[in-house]
Structure formats: structure tokens, C-alpha cells
N, C-alpha and C. Protein backbone atom coordinates (compact mmCIF):
# COMPACT_ATOMS: atom_id res chain seq x y z
N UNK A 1 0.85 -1.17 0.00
CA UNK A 1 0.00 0.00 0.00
C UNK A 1 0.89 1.23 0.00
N UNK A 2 0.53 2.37 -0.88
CA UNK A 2 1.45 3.48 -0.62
C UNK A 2 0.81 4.27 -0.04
N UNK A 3 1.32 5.23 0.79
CA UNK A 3 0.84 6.20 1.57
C UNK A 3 1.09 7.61 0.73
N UNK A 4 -0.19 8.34 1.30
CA UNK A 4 -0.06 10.05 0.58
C UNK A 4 1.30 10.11 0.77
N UNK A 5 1.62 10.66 -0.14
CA UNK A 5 2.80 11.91 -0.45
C UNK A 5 2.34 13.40 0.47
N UNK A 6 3.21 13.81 1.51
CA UNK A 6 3.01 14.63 1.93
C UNK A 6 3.61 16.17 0.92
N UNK A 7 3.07 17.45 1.71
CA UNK A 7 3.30 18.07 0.76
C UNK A 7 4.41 18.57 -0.03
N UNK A 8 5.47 18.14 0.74
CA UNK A 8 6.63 19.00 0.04
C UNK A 8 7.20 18.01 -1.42
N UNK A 9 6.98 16.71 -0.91
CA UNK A 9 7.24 15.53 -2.24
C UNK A 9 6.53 15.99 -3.31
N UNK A 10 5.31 16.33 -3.20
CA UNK A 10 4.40 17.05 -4.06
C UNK A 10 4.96 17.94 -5.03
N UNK A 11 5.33 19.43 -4.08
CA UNK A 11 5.93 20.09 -4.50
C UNK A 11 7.24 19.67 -5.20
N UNK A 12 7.99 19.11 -4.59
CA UNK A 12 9.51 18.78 -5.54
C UNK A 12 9.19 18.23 -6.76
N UNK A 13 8.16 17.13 -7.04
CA UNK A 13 7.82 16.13 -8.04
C UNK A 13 7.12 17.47 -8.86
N UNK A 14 6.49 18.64 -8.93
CA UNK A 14 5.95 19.65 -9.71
C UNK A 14 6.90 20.35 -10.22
N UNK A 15 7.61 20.68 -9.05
CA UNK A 15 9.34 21.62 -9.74
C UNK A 15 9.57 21.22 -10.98
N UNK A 16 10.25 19.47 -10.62
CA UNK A 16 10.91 19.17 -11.87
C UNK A 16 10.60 18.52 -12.60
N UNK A 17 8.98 18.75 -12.70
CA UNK A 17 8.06 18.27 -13.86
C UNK A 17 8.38 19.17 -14.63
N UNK A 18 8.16 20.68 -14.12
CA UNK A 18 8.34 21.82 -14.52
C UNK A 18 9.83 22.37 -14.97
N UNK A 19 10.88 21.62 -14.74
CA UNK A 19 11.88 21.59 -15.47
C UNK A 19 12.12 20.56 -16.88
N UNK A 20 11.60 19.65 -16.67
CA UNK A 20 12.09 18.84 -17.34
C UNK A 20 10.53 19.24 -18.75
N UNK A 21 9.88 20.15 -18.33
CA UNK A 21 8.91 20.78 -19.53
C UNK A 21 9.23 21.75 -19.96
N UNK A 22 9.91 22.47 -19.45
CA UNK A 22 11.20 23.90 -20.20
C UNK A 22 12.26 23.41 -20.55
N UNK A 23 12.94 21.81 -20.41
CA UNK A 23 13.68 21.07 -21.32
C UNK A 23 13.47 20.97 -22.58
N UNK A 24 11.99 20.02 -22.29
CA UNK A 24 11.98 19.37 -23.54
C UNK A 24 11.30 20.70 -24.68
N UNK A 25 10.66 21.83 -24.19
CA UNK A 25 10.23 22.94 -25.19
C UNK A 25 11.51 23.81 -25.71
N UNK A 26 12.62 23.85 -24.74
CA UNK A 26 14.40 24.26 -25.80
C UNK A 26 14.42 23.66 -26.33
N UNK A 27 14.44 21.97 -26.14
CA UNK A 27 14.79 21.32 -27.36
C UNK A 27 14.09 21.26 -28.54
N UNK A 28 12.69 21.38 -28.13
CA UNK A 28 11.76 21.51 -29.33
C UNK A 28 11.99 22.99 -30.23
N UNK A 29 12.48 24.06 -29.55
CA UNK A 29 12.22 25.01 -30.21
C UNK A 29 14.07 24.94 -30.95
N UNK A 30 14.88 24.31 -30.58
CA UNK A 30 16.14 24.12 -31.29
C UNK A 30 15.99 23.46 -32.58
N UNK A 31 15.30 22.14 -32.53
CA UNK A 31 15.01 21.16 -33.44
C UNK A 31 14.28 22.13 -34.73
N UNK A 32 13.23 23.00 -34.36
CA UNK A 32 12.55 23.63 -35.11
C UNK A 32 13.43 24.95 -35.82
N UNK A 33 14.57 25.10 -35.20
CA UNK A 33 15.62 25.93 -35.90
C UNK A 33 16.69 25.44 -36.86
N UNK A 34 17.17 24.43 -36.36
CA UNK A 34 17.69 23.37 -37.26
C UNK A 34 16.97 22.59 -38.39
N UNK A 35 15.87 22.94 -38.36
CA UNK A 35 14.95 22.41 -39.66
C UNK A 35 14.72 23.65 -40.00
N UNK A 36 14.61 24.76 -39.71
CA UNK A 36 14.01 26.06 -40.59
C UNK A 36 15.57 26.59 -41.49
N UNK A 37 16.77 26.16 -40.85
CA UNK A 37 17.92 26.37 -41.30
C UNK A 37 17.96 25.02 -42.91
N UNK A 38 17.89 24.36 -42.55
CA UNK A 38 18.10 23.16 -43.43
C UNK A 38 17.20 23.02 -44.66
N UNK A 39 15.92 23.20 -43.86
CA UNK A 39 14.82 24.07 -45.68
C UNK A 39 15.72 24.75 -46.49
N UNK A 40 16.41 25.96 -46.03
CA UNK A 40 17.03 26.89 -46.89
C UNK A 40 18.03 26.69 -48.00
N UNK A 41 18.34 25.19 -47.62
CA UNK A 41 19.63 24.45 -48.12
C UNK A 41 19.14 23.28 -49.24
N UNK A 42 19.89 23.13 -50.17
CA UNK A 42 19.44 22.23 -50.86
C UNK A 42 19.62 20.91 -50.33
N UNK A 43 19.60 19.89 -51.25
CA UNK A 43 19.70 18.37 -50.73
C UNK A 43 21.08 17.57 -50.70
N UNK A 44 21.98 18.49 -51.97
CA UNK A 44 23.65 18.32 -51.92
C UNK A 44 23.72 18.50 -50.74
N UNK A 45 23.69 19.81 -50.35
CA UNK A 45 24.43 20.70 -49.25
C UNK A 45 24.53 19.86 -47.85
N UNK A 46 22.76 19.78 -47.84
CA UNK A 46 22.78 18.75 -46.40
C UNK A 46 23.51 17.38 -46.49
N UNK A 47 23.23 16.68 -47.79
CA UNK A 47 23.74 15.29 -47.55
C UNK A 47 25.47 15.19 -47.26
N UNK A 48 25.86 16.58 -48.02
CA UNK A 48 27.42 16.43 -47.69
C UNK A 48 27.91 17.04 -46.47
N UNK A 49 27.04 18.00 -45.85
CA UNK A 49 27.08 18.47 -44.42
C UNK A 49 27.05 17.05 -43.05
N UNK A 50 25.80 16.43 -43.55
CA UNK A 50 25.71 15.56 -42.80
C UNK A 50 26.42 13.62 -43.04
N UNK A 51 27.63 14.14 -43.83
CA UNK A 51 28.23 13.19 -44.75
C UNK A 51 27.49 11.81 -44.99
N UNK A 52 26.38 12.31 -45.43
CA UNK A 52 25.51 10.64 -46.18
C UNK A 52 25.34 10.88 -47.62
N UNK A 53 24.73 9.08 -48.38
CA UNK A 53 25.47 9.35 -49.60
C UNK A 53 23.77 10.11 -49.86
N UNK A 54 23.68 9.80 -51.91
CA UNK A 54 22.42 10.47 -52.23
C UNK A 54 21.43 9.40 -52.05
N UNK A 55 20.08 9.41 -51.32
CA UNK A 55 19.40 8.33 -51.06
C UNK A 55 19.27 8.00 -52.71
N UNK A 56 19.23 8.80 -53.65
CA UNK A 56 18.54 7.17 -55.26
C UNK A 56 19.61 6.28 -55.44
N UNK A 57 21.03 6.82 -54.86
CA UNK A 57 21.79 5.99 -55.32
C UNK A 57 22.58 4.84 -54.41
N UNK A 58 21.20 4.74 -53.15
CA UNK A 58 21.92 3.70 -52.54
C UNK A 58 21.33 2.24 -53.23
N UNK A 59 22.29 1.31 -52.75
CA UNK A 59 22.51 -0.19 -53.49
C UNK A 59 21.65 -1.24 -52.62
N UNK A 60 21.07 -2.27 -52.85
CA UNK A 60 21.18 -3.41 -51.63
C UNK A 60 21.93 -3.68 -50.79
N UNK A 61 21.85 -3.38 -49.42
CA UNK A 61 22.65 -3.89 -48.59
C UNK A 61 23.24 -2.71 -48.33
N UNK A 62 22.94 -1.44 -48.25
CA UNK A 62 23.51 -0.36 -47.99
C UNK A 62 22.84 -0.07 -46.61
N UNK A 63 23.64 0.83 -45.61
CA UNK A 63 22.62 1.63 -44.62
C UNK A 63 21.90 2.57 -44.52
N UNK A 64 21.17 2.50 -44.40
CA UNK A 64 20.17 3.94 -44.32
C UNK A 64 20.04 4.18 -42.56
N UNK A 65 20.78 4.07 -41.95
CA UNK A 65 20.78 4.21 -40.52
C UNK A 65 20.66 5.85 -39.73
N UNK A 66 21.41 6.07 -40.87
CA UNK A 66 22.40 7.77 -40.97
C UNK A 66 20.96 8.35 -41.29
N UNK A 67 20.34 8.27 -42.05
CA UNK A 67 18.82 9.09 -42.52
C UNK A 67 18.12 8.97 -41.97
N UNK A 68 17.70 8.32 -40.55
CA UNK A 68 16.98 8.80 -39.50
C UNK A 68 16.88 9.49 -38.62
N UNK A 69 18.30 10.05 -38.40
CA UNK A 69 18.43 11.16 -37.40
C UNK A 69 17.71 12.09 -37.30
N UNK A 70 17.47 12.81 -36.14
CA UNK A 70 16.60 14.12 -36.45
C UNK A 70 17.39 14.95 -37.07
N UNK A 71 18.45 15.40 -37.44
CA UNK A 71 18.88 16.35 -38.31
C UNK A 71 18.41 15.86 -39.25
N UNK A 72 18.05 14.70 -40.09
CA UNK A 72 18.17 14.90 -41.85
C UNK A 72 16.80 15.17 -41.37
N UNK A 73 16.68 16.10 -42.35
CA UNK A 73 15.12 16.38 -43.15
C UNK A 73 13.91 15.25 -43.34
N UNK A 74 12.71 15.42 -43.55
CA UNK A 74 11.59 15.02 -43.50
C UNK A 74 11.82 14.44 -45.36
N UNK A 75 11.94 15.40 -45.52
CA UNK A 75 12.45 14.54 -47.54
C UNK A 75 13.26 13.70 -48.13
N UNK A 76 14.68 14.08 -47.56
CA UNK A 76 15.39 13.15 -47.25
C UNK A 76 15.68 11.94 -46.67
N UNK A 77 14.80 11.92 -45.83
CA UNK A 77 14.55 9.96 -44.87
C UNK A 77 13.36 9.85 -45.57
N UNK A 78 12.51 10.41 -46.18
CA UNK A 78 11.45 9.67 -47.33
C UNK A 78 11.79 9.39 -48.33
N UNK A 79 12.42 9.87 -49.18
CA UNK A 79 13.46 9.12 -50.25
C UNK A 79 14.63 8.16 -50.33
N UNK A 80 15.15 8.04 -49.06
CA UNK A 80 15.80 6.77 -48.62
C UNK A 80 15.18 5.64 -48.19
N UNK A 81 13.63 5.87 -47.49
CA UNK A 81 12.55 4.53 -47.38
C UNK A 81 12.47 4.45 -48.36
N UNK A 82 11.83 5.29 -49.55
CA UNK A 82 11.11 4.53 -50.71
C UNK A 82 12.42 3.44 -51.81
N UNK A 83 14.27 4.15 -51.10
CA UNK A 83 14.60 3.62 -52.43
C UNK A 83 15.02 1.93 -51.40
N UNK A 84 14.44 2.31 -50.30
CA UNK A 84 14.62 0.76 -49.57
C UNK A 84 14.07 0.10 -49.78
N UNK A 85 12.79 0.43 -49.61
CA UNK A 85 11.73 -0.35 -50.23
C UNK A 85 11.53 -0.68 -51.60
N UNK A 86 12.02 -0.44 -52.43
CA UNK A 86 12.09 -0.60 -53.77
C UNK A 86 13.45 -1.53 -53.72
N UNK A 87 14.33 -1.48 -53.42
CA UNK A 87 15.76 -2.52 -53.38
C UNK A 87 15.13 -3.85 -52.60
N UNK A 88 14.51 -3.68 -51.48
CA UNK A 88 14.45 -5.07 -50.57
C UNK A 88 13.47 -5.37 -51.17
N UNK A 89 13.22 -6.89 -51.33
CA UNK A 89 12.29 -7.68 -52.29
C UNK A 89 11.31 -8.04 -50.94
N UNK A 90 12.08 -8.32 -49.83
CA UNK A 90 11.08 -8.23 -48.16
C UNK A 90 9.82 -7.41 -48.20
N UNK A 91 10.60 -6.40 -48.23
CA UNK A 91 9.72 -5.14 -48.03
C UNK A 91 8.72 -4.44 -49.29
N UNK A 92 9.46 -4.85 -50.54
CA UNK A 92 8.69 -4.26 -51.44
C UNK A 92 7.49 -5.39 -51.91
N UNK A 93 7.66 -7.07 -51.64
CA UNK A 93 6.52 -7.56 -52.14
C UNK A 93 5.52 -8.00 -50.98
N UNK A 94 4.52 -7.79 -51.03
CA UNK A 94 3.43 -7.96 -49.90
C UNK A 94 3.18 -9.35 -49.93
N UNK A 95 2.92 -9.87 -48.94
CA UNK A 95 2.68 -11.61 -49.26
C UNK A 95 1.53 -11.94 -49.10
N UNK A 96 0.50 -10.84 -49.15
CA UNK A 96 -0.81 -11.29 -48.68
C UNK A 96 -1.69 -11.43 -47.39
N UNK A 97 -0.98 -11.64 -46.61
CA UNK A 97 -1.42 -11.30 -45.36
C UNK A 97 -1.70 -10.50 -44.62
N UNK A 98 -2.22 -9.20 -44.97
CA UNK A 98 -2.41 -7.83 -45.04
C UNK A 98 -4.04 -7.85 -45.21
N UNK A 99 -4.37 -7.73 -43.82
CA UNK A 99 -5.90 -7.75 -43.73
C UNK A 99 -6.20 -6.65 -44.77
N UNK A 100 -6.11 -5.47 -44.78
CA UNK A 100 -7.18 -4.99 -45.06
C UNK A 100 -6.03 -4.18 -46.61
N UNK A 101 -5.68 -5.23 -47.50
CA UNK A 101 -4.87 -4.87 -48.48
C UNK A 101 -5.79 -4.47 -50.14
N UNK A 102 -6.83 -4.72 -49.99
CA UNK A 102 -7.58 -5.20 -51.26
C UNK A 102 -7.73 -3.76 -51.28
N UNK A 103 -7.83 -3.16 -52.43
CA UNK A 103 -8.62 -2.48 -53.59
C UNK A 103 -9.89 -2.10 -53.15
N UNK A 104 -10.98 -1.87 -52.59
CA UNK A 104 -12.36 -1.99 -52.71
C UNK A 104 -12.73 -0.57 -53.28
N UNK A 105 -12.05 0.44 -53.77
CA UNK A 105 -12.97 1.74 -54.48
C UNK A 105 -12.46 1.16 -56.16
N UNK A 106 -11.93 -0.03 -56.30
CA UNK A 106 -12.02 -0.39 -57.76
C UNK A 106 -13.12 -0.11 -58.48
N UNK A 107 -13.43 0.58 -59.92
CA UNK A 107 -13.98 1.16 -60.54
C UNK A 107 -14.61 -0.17 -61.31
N UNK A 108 -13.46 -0.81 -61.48
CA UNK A 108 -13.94 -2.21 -62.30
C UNK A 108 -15.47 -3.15 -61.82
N UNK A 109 -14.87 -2.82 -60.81
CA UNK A 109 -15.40 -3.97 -59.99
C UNK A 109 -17.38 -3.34 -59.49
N UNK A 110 -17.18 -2.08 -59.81
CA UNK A 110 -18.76 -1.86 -59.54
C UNK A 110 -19.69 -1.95 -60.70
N UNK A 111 -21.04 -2.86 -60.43
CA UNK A 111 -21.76 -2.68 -61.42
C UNK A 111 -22.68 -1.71 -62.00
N UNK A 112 -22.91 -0.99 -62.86
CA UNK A 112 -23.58 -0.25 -63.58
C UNK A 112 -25.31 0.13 -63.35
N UNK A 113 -25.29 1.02 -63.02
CA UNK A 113 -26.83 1.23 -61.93
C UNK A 113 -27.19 0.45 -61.43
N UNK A 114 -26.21 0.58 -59.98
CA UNK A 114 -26.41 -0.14 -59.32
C UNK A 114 -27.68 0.33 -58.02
N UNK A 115 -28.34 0.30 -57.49
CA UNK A 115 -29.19 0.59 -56.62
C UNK A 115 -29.69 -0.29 -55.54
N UNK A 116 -29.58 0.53 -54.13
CA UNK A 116 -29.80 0.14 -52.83
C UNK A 116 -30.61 0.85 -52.78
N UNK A 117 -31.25 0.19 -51.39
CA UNK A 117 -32.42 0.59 -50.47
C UNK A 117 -31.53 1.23 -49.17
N UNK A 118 -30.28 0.90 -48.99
CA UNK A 118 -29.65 1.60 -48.02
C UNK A 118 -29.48 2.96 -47.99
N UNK A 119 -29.81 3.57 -46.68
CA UNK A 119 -29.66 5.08 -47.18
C UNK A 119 -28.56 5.65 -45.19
N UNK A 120 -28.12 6.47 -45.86
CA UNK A 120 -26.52 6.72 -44.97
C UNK A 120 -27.82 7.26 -43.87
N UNK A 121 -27.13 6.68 -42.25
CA UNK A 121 -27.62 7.04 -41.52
C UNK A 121 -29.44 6.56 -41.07
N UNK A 122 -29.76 5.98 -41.93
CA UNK A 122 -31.10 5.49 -41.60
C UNK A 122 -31.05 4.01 -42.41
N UNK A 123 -30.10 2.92 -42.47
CA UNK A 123 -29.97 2.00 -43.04
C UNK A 123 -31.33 1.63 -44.27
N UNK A 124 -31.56 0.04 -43.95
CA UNK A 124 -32.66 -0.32 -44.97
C UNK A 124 -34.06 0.08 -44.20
N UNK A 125 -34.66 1.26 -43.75
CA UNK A 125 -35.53 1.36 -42.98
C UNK A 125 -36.89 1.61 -44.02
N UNK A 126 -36.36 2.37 -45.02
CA UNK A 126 -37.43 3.10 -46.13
C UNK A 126 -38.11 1.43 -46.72
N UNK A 127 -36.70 0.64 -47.09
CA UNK A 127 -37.51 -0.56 -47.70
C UNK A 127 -38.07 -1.56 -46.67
N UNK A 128 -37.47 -1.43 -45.39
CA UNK A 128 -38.78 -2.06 -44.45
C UNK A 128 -40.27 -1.79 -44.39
N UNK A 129 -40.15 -0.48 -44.64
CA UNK A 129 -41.42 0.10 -43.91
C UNK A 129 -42.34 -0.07 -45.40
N UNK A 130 -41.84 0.08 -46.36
CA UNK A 130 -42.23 -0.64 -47.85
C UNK A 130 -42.76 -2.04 -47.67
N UNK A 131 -42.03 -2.80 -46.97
CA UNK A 131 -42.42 -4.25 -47.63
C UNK A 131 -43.56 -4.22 -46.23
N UNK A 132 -43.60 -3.66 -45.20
CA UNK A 132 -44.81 -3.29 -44.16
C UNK A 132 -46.05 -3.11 -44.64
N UNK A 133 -46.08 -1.79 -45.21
CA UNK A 133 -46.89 -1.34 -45.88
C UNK A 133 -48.14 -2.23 -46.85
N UNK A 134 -47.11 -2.67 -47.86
CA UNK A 134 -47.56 -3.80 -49.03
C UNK A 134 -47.83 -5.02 -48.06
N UNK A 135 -47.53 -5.00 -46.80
CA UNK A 135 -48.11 -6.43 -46.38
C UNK A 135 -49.76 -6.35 -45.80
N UNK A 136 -49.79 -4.94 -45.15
CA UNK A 136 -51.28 -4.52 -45.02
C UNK A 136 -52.13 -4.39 -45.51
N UNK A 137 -51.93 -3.97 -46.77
CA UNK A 137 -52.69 -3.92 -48.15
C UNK A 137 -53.43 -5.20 -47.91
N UNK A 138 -54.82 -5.18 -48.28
CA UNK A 138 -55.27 -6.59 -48.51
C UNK A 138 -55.36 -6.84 -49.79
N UNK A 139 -54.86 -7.84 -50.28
CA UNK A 139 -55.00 -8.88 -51.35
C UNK A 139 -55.99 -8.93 -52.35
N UNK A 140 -55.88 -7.96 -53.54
CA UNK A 140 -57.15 -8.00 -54.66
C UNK A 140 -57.13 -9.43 -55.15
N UNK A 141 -56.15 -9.93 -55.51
CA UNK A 141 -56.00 -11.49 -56.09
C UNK A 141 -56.95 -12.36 -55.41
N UNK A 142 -57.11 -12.46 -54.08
CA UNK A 142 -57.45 -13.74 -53.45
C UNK A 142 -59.15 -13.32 -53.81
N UNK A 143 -59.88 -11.57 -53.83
CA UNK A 143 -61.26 -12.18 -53.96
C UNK A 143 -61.56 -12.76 -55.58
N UNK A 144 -60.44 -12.28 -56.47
CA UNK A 144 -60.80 -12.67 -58.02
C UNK A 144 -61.06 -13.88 -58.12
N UNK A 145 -60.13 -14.75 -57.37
CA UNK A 145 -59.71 -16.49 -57.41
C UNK A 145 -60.80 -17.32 -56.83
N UNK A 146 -61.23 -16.70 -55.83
CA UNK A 146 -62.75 -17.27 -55.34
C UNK A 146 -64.01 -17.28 -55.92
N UNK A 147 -64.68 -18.64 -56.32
CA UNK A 147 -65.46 -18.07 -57.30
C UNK A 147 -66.77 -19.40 -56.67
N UNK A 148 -67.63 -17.93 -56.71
CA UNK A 148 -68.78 -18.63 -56.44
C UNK A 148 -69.33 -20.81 -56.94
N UNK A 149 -69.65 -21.56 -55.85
CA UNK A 149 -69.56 -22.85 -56.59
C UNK A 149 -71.41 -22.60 -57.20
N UNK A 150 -71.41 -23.23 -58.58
CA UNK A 150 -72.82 -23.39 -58.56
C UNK A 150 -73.53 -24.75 -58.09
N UNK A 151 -74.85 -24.47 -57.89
CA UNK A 151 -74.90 -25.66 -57.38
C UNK A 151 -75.55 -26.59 -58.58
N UNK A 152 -75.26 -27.55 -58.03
CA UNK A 152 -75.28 -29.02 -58.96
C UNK A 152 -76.89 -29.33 -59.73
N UNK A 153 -76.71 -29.16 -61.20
CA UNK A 153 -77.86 -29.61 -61.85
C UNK A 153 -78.45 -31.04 -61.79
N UNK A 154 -79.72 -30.93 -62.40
CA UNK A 154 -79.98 -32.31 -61.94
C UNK A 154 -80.23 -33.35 -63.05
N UNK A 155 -79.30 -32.66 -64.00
CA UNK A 155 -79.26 -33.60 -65.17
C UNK A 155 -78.64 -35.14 -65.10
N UNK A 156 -78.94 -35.43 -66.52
CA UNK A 156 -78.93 -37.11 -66.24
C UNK A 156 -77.20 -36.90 -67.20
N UNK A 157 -76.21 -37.65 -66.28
CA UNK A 157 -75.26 -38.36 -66.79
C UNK A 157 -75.19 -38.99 -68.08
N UNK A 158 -74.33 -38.48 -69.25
CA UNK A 158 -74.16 -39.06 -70.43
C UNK A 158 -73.80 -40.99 -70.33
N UNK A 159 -73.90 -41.57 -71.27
CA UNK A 159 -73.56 -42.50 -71.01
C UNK A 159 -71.99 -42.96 -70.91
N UNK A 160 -71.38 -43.66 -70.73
CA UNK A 160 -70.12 -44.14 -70.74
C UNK A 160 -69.89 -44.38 -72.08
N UNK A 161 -68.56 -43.84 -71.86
CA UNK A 161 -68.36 -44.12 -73.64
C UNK A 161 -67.10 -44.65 -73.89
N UNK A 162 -66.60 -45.74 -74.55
CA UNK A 162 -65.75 -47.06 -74.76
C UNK A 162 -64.58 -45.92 -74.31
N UNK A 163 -63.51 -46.67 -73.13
CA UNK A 163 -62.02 -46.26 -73.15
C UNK A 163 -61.09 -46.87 -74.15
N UNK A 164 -60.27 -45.92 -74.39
CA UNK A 164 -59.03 -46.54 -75.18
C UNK A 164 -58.46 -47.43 -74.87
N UNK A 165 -57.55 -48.14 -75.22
CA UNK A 165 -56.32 -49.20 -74.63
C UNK A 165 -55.44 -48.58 -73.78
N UNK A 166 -55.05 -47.45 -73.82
CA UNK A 166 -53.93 -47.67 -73.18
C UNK A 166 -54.35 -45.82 -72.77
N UNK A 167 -54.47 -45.85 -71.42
CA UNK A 167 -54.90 -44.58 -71.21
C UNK A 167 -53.55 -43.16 -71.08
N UNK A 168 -53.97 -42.03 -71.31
CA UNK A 168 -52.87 -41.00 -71.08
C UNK A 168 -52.58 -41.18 -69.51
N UNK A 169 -51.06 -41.17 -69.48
CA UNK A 169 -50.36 -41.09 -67.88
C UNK A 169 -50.77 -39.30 -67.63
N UNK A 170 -51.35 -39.94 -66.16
CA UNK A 170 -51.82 -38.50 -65.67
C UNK A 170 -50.23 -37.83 -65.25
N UNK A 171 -50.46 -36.25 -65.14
CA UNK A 171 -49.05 -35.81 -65.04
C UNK A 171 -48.85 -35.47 -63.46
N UNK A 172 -47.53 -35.27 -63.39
CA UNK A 172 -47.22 -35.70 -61.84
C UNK A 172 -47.12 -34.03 -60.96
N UNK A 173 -47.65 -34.36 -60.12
CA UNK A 173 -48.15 -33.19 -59.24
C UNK A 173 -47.13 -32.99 -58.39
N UNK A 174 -46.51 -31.58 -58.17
CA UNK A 174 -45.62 -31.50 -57.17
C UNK A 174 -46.45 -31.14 -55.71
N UNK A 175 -46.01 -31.55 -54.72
CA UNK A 175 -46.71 -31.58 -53.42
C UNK A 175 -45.60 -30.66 -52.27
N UNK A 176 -44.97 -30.15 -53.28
CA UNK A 176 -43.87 -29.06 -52.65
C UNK A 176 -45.15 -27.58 -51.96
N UNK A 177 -45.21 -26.74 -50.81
CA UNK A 177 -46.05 -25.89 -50.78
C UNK A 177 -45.52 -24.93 -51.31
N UNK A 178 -46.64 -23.61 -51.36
CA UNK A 178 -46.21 -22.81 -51.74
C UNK A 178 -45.77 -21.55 -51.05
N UNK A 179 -44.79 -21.09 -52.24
CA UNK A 179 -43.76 -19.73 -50.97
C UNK A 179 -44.38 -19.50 -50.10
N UNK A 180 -44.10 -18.54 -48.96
CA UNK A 180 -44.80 -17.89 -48.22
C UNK A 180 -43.80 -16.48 -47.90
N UNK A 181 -44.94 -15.51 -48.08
CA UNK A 181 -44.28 -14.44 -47.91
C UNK A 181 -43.82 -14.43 -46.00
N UNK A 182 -42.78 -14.23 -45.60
CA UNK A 182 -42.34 -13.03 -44.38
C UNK A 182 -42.60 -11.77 -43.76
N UNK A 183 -43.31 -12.22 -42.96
CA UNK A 183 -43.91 -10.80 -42.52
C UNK A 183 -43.12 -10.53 -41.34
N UNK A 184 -42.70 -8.92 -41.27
CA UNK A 184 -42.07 -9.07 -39.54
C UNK A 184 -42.23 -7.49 -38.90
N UNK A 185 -42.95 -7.50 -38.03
CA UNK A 185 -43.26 -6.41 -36.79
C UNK A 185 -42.79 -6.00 -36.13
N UNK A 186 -41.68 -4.78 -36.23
CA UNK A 186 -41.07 -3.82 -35.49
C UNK A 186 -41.27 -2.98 -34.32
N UNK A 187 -41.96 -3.49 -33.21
CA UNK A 187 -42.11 -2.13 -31.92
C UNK A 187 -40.99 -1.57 -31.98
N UNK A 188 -42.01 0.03 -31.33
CA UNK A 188 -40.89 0.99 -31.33
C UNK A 188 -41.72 2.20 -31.95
């Protein structure tokens, strides 16, 4: 268990918080002079100031150790990654395992009026409330299909009349049912 810090630990631990934050803002404001100096300069100047070679013309197996320092420039250690990455066959070929490596604003790959029901911020709600709607509706089809039975005359039955030999095969009935629409009720 630690016990309060009484007050003067307090105080000392604030001091030289407070030093070591007027440290690190000299150094920041040095760093920021040494880069406002080094803009002014071309890319000879620095690389032979800071005796490194020209990053296009380093080889495989060269160092680029020297181009990370905070003195070189922000341009200069980006043109020594890219010519690394372009030399190392490691680094320059991806092996695939790169979750999220694919392409997906490929132009190719989208089809041609294409159209959703999704809409930003209110998902598929418009085409829910659509297929809702159309489910309330009652059904003109079902009174067309119903059709009055008449009732049965009281005529006399023709006679039977000779069958063929060999009768037509009746055709085969599927006993599969039929679709059924999905209906589904949202509270709220």
C-alpha cells in the first residue's frame, strides 16, 4: 500500500516536472531551428554536411541508418525509405497477409446502376417500412380467385363411352407448398 505523499514531495515532483517541460520545449524550439535552417539548403548541401550518400543511389545492402536522425530532413529519410523499399524484395513484395490490403474503391469492380435501399444514416428502414406497408394492403387477387360454386344440376349423366387401350399417364403433381411471404413487426 502506498501512503499520501506529503506536501513538500508534491511540490519537488511539480518543480521538476516543470523543469524537465522547459527542457523538452528548448529542445523543441532548437530542433525547429535546425529544420528552418536546413529548408534553406538544398539536398547536396545537407547530404554532404551531414556526410551521407544520395538516397537514389543507394545499393542493396547499404545503410540507411544515418537518414533517421533528427537532423536529416523530412524529404530526405522519405526518399531513402522509398529507395529501400524498392531494393528489398522483403519489403517491397506484400505476401498477402495484409488484412485490409484489397482495392475496394475499384472502378472495375462496380456494377452499372447499381441501386440500394440503403440510405446513410437510416440503413434499410425506407424498404422495411415498404415491404410493411404492401403487407397490409389486402390482397385483390385472393377475392378474383374465389369463385362462387354453382350448385349441382340435376341432369342425367351421359352415357359411358368405350375407353381406349392404353390410357394417357396422368401428369405428376408437385406436393412441394407454396412460398410464403415473411412478414415481420417492429415495436418501437
Amino acid at each position: 500500500m502506498t501512503q499520501p505523499r506529503d506536501f513538500w514531495s508534491r511540490r519537488k515532483a511539480g518543480v521538476q516536472a516543470e523543469a524537465e517541460a522547459e527542457q523538452a520545449a528548448v529542445e523543441a524550439q532548437v530542433i525547429a531551428q535546425e529544420q528552418a535552417a536546413l529548408e534553406e539548403k538544398g539536398d547536396a548541401e545537407i547530404l554532404a554536411e551531414l556526410n551521407l550518400p544520395d538516397p537514389d543511389s543507394l545499393q542493396p545492402g547499404d545503410d540507411v541508418t544515418g537518414f533517421m536522425a533528427r537532423a536529416v530532413p523530412d524529404r530526405l529519410r522519405r526518399r531513402a525509405l522509398r529507395r529501400l523499399w524498392r531494393l528489398n524484395p522483403v519489403l517491397a513484395n506484400v505476401d498477402g497477409l495484409v488484412d485490409y490490403g484489397e482495392d475496394y474503391t475499384d472502378a472495375a469492380c462496380v456494377l452499372e446502376n447499381l441501386q440500394t435501399a440503403y440510405q446513410v444514416g437510416k440503413g434499410m428502414l425506407a424498404h422495411v417500412e415498404a415491404l410493411a406497408a404492401e403487407a397490409e394492403e389486402p390482397d385483390d387477387e385472393t377475392d378474383d380467385d374465389v369463385v362462387a360454386e354453382e350448385p349441382p344440376t340435376a341432369e342425367p349423366e351421359p352415357a359411358a363411352q368405350p375407353q381406349l387401350a392404353e390410357a394417357a399417364p396422368e401428369p405428376e403433381t408437385d406436393d412441394t407448398p407454396a412460398p410464403r411471404r415473411m412478414r415481420f413487426e417492429f415495436e418501437g
